[in-house]
C-alpha atoms as a PDB file:
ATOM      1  CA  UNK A   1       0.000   0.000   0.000  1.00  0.00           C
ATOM      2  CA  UNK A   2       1.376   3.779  -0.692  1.00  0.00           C
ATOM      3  CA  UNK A   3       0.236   7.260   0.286  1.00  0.00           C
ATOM      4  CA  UNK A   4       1.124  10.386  -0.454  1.00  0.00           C
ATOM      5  CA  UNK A   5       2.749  13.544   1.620  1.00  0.00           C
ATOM      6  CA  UNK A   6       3.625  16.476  -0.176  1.00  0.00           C
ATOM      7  CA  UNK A   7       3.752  14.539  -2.770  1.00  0.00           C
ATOM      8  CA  UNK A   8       6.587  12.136  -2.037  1.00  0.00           C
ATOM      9  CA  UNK A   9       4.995   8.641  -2.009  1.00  0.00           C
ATOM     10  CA  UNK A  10       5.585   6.748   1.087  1.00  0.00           C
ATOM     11  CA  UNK A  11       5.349   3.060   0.598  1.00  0.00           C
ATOM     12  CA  UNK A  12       4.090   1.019   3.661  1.00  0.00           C
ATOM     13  CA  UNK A  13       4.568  -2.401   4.135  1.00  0.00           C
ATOM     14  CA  UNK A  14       2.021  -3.391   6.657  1.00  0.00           C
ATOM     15  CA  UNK A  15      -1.157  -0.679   7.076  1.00  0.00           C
ATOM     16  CA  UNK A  16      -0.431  -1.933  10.627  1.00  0.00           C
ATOM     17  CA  UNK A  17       2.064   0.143  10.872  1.00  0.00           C
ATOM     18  CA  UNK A  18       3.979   0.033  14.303  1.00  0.00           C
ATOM     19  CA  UNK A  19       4.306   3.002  16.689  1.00  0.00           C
ATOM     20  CA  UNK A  20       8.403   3.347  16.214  1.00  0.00           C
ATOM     21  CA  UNK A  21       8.137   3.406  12.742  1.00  0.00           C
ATOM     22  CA  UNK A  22       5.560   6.307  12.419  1.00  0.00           C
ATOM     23  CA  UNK A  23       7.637   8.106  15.027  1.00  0.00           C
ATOM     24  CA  UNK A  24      10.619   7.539  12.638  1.00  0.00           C
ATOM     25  CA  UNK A  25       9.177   9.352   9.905  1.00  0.00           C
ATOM     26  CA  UNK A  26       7.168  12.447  11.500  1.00  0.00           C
ATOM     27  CA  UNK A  27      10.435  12.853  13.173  1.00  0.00           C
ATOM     28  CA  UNK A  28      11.895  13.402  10.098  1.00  0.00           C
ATOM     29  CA  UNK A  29       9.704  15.671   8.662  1.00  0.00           C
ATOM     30  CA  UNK A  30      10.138  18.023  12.108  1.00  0.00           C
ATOM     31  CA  UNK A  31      13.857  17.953  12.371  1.00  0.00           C
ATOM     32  CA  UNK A  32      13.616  18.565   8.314  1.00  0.00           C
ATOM     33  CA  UNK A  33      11.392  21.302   8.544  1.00  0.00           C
ATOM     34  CA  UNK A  34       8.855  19.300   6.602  1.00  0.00           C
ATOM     35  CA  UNK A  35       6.571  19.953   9.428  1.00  0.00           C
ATOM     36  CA  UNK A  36       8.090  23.312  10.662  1.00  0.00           C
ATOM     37  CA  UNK A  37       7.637  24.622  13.965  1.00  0.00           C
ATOM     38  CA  UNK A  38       3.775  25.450  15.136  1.00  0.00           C
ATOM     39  CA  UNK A  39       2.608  22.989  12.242  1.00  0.00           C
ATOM     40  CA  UNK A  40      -0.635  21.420  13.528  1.00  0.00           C
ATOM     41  CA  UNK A  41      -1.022  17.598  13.203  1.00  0.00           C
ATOM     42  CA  UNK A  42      -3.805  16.537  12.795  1.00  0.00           C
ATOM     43  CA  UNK A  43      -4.744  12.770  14.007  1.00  0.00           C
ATOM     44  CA  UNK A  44      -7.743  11.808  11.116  1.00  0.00           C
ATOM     45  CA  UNK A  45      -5.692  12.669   8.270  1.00  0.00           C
ATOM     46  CA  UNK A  46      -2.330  10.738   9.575  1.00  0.00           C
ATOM     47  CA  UNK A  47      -4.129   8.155  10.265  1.00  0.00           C
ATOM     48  CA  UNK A  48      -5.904   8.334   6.443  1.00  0.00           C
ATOM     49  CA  UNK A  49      -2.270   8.560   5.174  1.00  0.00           C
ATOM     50  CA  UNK A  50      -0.422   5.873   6.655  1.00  0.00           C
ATOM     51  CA  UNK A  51      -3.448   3.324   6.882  1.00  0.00           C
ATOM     52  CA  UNK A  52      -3.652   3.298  10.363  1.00  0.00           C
ATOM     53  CA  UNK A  53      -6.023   3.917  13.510  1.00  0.00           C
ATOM     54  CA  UNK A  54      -6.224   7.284  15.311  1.00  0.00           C
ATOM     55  CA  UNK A  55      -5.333   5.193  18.405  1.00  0.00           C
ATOM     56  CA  UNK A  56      -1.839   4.409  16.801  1.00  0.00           C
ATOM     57  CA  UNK A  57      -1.398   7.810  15.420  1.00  0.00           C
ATOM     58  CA  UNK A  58      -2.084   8.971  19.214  1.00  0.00           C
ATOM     59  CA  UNK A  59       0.309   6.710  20.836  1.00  0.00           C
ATOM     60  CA  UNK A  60       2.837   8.064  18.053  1.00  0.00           C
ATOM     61  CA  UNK A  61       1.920  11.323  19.313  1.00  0.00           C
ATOM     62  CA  UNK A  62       3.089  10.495  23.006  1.00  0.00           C
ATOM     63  CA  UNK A  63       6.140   8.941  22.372  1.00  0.00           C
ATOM     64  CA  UNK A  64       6.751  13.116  20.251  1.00  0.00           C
ATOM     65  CA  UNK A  65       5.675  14.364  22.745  1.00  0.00           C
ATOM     66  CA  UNK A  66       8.246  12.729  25.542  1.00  0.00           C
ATOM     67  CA  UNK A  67      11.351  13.546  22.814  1.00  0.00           C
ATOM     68  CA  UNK A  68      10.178  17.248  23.334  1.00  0.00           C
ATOM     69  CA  UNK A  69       9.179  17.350  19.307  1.00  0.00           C
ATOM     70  CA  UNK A  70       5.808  18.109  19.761  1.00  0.00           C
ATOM     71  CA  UNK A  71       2.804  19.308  22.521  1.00  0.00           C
ATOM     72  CA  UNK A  72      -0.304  18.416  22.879  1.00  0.00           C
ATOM     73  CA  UNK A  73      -2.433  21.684  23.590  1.00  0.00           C
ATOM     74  CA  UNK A  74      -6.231  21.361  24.983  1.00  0.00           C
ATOM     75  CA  UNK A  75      -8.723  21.721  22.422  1.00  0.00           C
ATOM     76  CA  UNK A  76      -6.080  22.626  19.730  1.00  0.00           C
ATOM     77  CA  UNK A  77      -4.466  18.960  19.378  1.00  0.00           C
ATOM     78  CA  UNK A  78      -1.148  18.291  18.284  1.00  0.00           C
ATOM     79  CA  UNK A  79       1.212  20.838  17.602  1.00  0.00           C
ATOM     80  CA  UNK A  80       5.130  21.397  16.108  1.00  0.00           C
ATOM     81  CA  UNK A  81       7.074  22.447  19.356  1.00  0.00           C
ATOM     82  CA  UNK A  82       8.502  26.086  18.768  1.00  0.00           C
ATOM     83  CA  UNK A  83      11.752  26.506  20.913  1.00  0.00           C
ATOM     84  CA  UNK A  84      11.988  30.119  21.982  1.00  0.00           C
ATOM     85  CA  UNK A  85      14.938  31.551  22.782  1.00  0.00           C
ATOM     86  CA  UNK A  86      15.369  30.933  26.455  1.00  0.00           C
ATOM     87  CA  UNK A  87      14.840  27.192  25.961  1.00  0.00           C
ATOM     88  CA  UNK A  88      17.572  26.967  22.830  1.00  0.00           C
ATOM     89  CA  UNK A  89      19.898  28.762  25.959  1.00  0.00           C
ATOM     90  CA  UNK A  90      18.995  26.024  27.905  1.00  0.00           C
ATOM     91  CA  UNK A  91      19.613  23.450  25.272  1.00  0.00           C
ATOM     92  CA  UNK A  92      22.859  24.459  24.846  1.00  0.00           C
ATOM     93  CA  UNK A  93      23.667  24.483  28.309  1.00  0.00           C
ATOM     94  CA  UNK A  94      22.735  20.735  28.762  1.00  0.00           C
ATOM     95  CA  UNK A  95      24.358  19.829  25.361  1.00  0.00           C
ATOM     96  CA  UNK A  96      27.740  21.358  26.981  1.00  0.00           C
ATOM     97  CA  UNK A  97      27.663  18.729  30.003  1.00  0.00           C
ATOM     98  CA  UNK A  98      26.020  15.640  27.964  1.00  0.00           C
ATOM     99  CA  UNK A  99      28.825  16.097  25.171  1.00  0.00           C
ATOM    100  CA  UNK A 100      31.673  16.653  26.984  1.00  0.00           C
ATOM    101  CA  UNK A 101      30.579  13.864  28.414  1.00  0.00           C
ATOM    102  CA  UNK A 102      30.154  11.485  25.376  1.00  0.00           C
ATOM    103  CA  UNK A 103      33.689  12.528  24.336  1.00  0.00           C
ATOM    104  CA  UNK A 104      35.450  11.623  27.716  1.00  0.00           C
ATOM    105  CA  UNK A 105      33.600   8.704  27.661  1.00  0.00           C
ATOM    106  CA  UNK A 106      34.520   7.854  23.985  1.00  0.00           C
ATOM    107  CA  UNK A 107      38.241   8.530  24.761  1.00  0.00           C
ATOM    108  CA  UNK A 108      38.262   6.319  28.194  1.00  0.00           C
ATOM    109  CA  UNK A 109      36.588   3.187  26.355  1.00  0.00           C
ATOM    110  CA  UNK A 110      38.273   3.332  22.776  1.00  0.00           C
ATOM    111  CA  UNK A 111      41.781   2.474  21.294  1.00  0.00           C
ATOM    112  CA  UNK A 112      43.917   5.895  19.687  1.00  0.00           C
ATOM    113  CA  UNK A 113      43.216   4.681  16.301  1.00  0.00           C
ATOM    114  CA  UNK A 114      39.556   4.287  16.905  1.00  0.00           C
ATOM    115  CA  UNK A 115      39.786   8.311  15.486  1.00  0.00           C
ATOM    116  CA  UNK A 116      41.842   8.056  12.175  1.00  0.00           C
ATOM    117  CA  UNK A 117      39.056   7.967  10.097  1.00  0.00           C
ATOM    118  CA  UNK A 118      37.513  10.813  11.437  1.00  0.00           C
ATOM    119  CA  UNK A 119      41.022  12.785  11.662  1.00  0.00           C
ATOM    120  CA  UNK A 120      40.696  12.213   7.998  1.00  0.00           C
ATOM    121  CA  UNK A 121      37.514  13.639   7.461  1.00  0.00           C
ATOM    122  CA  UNK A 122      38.176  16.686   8.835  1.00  0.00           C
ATOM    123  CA  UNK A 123      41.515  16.622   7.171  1.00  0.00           C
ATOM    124  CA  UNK A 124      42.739  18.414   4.555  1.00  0.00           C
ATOM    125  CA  UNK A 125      39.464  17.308   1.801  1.00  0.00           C
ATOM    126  CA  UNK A 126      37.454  18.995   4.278  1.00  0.00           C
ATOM    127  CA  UNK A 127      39.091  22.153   3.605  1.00  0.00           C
ATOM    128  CA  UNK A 128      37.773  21.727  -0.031  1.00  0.00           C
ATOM    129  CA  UNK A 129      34.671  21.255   1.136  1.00  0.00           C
ATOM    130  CA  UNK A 130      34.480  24.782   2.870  1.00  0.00           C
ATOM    131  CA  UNK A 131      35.706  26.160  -0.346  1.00  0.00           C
ATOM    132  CA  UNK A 132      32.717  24.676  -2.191  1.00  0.00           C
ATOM    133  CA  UNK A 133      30.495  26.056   0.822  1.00  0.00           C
ATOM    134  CA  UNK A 134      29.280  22.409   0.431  1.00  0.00           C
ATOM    135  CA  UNK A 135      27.220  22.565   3.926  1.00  0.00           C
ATOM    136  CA  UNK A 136      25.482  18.997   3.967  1.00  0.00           C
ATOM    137  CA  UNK A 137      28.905  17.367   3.873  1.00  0.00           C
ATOM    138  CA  UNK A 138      29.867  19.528   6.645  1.00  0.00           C
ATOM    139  CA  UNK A 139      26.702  18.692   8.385  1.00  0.00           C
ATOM    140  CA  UNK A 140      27.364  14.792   7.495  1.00  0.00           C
ATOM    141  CA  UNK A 141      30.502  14.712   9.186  1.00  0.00           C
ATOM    142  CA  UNK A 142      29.769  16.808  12.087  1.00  0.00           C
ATOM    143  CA  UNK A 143      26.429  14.120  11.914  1.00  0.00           C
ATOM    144  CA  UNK A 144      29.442  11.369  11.812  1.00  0.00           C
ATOM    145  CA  UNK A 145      31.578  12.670  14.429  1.00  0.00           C
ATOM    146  CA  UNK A 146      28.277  12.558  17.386  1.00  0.00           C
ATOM    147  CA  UNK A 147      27.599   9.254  16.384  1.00  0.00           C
ATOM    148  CA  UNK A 148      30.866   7.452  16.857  1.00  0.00           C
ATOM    149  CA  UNK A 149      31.759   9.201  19.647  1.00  0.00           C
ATOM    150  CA  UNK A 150      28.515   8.201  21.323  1.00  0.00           C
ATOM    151  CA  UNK A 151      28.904   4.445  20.095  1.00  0.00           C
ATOM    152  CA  UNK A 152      32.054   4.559  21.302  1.00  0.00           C
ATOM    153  CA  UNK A 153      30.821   6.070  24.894  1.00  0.00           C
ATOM    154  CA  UNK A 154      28.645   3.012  25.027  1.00  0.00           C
ATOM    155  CA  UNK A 155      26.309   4.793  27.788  1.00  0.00           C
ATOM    156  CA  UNK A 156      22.827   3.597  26.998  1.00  0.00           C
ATOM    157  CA  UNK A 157      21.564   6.483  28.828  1.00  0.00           C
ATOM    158  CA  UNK A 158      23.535   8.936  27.265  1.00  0.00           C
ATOM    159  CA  UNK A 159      22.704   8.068  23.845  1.00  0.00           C
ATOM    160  CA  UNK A 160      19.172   7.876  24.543  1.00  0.00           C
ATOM    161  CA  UNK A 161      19.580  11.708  26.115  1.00  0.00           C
ATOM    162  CA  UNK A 162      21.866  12.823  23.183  1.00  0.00           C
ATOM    163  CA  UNK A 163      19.196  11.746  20.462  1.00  0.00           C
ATOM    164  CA  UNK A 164      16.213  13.418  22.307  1.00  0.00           C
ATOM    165  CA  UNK A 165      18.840  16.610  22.260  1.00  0.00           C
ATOM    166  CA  UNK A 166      19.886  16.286  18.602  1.00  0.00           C
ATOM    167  CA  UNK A 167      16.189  16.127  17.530  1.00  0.00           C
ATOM    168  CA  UNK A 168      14.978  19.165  19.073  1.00  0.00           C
ATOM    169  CA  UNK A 169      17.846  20.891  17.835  1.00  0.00           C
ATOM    170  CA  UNK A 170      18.807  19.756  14.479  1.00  0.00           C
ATOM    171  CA  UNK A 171      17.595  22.182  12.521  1.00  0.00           C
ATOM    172  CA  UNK A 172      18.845  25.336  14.143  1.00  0.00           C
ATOM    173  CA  UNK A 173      22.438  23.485  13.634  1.00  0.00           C
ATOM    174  CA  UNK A 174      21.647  23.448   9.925  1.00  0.00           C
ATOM    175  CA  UNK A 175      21.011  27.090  10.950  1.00  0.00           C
ATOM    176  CA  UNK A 176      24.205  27.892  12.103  1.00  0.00           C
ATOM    177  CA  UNK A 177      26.342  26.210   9.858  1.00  0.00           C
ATOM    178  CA  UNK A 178      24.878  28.928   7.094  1.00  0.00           C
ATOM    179  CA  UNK A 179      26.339  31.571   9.217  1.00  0.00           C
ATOM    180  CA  UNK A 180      29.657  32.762   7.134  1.00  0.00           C
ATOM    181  CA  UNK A 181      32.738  31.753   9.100  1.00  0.00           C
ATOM    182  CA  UNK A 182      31.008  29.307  11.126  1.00  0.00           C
ATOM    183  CA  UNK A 183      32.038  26.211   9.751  1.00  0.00           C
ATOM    184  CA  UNK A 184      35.560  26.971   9.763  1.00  0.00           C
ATOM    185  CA  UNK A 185      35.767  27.288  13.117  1.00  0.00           C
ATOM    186  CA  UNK A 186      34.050  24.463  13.558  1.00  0.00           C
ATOM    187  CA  UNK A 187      36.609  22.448  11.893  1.00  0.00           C
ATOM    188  CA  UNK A 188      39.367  24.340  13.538  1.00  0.00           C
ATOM    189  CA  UNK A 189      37.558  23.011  16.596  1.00  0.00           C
ATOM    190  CA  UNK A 190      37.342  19.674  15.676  1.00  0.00           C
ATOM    191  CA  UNK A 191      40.497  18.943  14.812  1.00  0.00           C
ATOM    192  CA  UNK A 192      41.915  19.788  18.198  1.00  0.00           C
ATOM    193  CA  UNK A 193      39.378  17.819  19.733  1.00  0.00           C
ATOM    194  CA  UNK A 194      40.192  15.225  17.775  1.00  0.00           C
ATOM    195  CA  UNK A 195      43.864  16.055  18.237  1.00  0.00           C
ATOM    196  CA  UNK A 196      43.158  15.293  22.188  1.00  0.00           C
ATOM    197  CA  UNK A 197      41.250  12.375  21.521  1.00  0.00           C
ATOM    198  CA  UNK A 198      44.259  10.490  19.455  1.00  0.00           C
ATOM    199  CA  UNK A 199      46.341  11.125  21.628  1.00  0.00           C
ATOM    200  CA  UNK A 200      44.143   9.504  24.650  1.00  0.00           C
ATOM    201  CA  UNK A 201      43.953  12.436  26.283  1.00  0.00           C
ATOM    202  CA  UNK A 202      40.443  12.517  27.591  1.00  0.00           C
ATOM    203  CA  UNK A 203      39.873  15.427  30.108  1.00  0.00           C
ATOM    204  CA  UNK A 204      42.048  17.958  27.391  1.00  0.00           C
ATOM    205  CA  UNK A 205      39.344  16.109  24.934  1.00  0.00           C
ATOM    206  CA  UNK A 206      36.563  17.263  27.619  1.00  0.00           C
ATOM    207  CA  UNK A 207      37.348  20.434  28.089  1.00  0.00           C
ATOM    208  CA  UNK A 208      37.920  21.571  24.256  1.00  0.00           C
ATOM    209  CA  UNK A 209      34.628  19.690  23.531  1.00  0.00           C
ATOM    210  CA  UNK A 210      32.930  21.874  25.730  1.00  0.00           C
ATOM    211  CA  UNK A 211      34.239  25.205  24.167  1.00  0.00           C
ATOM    212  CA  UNK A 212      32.589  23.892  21.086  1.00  0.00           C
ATOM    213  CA  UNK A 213      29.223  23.913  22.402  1.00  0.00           C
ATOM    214  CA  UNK A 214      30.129  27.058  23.941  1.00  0.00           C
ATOM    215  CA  UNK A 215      31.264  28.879  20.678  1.00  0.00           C
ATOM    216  CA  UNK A 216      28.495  27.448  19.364  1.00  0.00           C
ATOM    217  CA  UNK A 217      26.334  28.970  21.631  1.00  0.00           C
ATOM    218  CA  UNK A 218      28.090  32.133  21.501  1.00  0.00           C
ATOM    219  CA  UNK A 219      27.393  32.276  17.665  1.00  0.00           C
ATOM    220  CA  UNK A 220      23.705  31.952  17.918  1.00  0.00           C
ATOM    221  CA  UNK A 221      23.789  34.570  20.592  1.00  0.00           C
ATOM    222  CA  UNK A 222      25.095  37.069  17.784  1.00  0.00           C
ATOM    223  CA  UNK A 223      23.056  36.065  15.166  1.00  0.00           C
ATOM    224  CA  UNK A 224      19.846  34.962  16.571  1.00  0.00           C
ATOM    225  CA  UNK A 225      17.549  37.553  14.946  1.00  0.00           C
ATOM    226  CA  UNK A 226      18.575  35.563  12.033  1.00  0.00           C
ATOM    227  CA  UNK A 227      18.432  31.862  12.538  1.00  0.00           C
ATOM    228  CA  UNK A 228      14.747  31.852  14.365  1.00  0.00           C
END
């Protein structure tokens, strides 16, 4: 069976369609801007697209809802969670501790050469892809980078944290990556992190790690009025 969203056919294999999967792809269409912020959505006609019952589309809705994607406003229904400025502050202030974190962690548990490939990618090639203001490969390997160092911290708990985090806040990294100069200094800063990390130095690792969040921080601070 198939339906249609904006239409981009999505082909279902069961019109029982389970609860993770349905999360899976509304999820997408959030952190993709598919479904920007303050998008309604509405339970009849998800549950006419994907083939199944509004009490599936509902417990969808809950499992949004506890990732911090979406609310669930009296007499309004379901809504696209705006962040507002305060709460992307406070974002960044628990990103700081969680992914210092994850890189500590990452270093502790993992061999040196656990990071070569990822020296690598933000090696020299990278610096081509700056040139070419090519911002989805930046965005893939920054994308790359998270997710081995939080394999790597193998910390259930963590990861589950760090996703719920990288969900809300996805697209405002997009964002910031537009800004001119950011990325540059983004791979500046990864390649001394990275620097720490093959050289098993964990708490130097920690501590440069959590500059990046804060220059990160410190960039949407200055350029706010444009990225929201």
């Amino acid at each position: 069976m198939a339906s249609k969203s904006g239409g981009k056919v999505i082909e279902l294999a069961s019109a029982d369609l389970g609860a993770e999967r349905l999360v899976g792809e509304l999820r997408q269409r959030i952190v993709n801007h598919e479904l920007p912020p303050g998008s309604r959505l509405r339970e009849q006609d998800l549950a006419d697209e994907f083939g199944v019952s509004r009490a599936r589309i509902r417990e969808a809705f809950g499992i949004l809802e506890e990732r911090g994607l979406i609310e669930r406003i009296p007499n309004r229904g379901a809504i696209v969670t705006r962040l507002e400025v305060d709460k992307i502050k406070e974002l960044f202030e628990v990103r700081e501790a969680l992914e210092a974190q994850m890189v500590r962690l990452a270093v502790e548990k993992s061999p040196p050469e656990t990071w070569d490939n990822l020296i690598d990618l933000f090696g020299p090639s990278m610096e081509d892809t700056l040139a070419r203001n090519d911002f989805d490969a930046y965005a893939q390997a920054n994308y790359q980078f998270r997710r081995q160092c939080v394999v790597a911290a193998d910390n259930e708990v963590l990861r589950n944290l760090l996703d719920s985090l990288y969900d809300r806040t996805q697209v405002l990294i997009r964002r910031l990556i537009l800004v001119p100069g950011r990325m540059q200094e983004g791979m500046r800063q990864h390649r001394e992190i990275l620097a720490a990390m093959r050289a098993g130095n964990a708490e130097e690792a920690e501590r440069l790690k959590r500059d990046n969040i804060r220059s990160a921080r410190d960039w949407f601070n200055d350029y706010q009025k444009y990225l929201l």
